[in-house]
Protein backbone atom coordinates (compact mmCIF):
# COMPACT_ATOMS: atom_id res chain seq x y z
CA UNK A 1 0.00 0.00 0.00
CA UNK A 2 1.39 3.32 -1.09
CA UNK A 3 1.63 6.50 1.50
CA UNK A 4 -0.65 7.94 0.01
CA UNK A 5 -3.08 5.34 0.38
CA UNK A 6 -2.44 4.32 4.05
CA UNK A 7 -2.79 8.36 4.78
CA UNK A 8 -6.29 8.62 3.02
CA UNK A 9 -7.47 5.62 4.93
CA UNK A 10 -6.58 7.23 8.38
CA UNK A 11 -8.11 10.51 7.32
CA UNK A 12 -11.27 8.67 6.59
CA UNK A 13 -11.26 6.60 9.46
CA UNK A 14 -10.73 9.48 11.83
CA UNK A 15 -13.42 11.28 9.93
CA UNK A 16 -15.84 8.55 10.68
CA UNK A 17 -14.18 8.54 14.58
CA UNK A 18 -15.50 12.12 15.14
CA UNK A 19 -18.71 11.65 13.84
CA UNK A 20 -19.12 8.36 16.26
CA UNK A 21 -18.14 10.88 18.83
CA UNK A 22 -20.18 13.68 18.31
CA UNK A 23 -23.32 11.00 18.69
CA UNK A 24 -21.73 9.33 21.57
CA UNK A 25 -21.53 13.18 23.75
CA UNK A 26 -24.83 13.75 22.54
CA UNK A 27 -26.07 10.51 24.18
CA UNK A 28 -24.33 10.36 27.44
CA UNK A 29 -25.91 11.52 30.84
CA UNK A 30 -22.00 10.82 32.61
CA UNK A 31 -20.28 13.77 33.04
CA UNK A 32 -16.94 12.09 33.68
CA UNK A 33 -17.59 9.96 30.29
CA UNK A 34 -18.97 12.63 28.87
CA UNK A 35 -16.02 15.01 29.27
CA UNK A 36 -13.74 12.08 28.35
CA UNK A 37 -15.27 11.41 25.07
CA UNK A 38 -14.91 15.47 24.14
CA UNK A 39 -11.29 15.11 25.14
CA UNK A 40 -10.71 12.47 23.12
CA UNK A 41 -12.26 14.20 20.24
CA UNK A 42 -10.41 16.93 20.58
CA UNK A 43 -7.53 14.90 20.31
CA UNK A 44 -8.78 13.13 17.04
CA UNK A 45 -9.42 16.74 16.12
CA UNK A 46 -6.50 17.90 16.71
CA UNK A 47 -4.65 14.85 14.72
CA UNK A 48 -6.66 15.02 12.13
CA UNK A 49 -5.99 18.64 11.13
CA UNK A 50 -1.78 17.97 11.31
CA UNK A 51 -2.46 14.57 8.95
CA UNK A 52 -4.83 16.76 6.73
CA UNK A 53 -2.12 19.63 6.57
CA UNK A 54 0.74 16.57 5.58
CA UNK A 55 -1.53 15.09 2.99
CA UNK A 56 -2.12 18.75 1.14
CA UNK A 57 1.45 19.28 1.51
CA UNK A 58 2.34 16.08 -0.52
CA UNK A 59 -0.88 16.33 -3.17
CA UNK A 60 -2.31 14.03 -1.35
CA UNK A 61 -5.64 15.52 -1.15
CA UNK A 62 -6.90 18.39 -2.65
CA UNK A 63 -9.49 20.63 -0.62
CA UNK A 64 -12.43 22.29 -1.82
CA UNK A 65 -12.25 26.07 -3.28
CA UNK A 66 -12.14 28.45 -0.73
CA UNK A 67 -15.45 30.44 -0.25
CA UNK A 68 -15.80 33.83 -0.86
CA UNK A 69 -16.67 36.41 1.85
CA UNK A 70 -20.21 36.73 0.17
CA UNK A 71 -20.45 32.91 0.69
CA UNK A 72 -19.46 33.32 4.04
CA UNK A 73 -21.61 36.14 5.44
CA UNK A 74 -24.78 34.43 3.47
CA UNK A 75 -23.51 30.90 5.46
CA UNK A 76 -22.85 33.05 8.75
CA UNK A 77 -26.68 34.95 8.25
CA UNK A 78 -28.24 31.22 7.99
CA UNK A 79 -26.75 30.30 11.23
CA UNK A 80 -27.53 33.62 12.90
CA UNK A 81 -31.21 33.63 11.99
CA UNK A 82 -31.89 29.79 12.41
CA UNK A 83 -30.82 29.71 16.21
């Protein structure tokens, strides 16, 4: 399996991690778990980002277009008005 390959699968995999995570907080009544499992996340988080940044370094992966401003303050007015 190539680097590139082995890097991709742990992104995805991680991915998938944080989204088991978010639904895992959401369900748990334990504070002490609770707080563990957003630690851990954060962790993931944290991880994730640093393998993300190595895999755009090497062409690895190749992230979206950035949004415009315009996009952004029509994305951030959504969010405002749907609290």
């Amino acid at each position: 399996m190539q680097e590139k390959d082995m890097v991709n699968d742990v992104l995805s995999m991680i991915n998938s991690s944080l989204t088991g995570y978010a639904s895992a907080i959401a369900q748990t009544a334990n504070q002490q778990l609770r707080q563990l499992l957003q630690q851990t996340r954060d962790g993931d988080e944290q991880f994730q980002y640093k393998l993300f940044q190595v895999a755009e370094q090497k062409g690895y992966y190749q992230p979206a277009q950035l949004a415009n401003p315009q996009e952004i303050q029509q994305i951030r007015s959504y969010f405002t008005q749907n609290k």
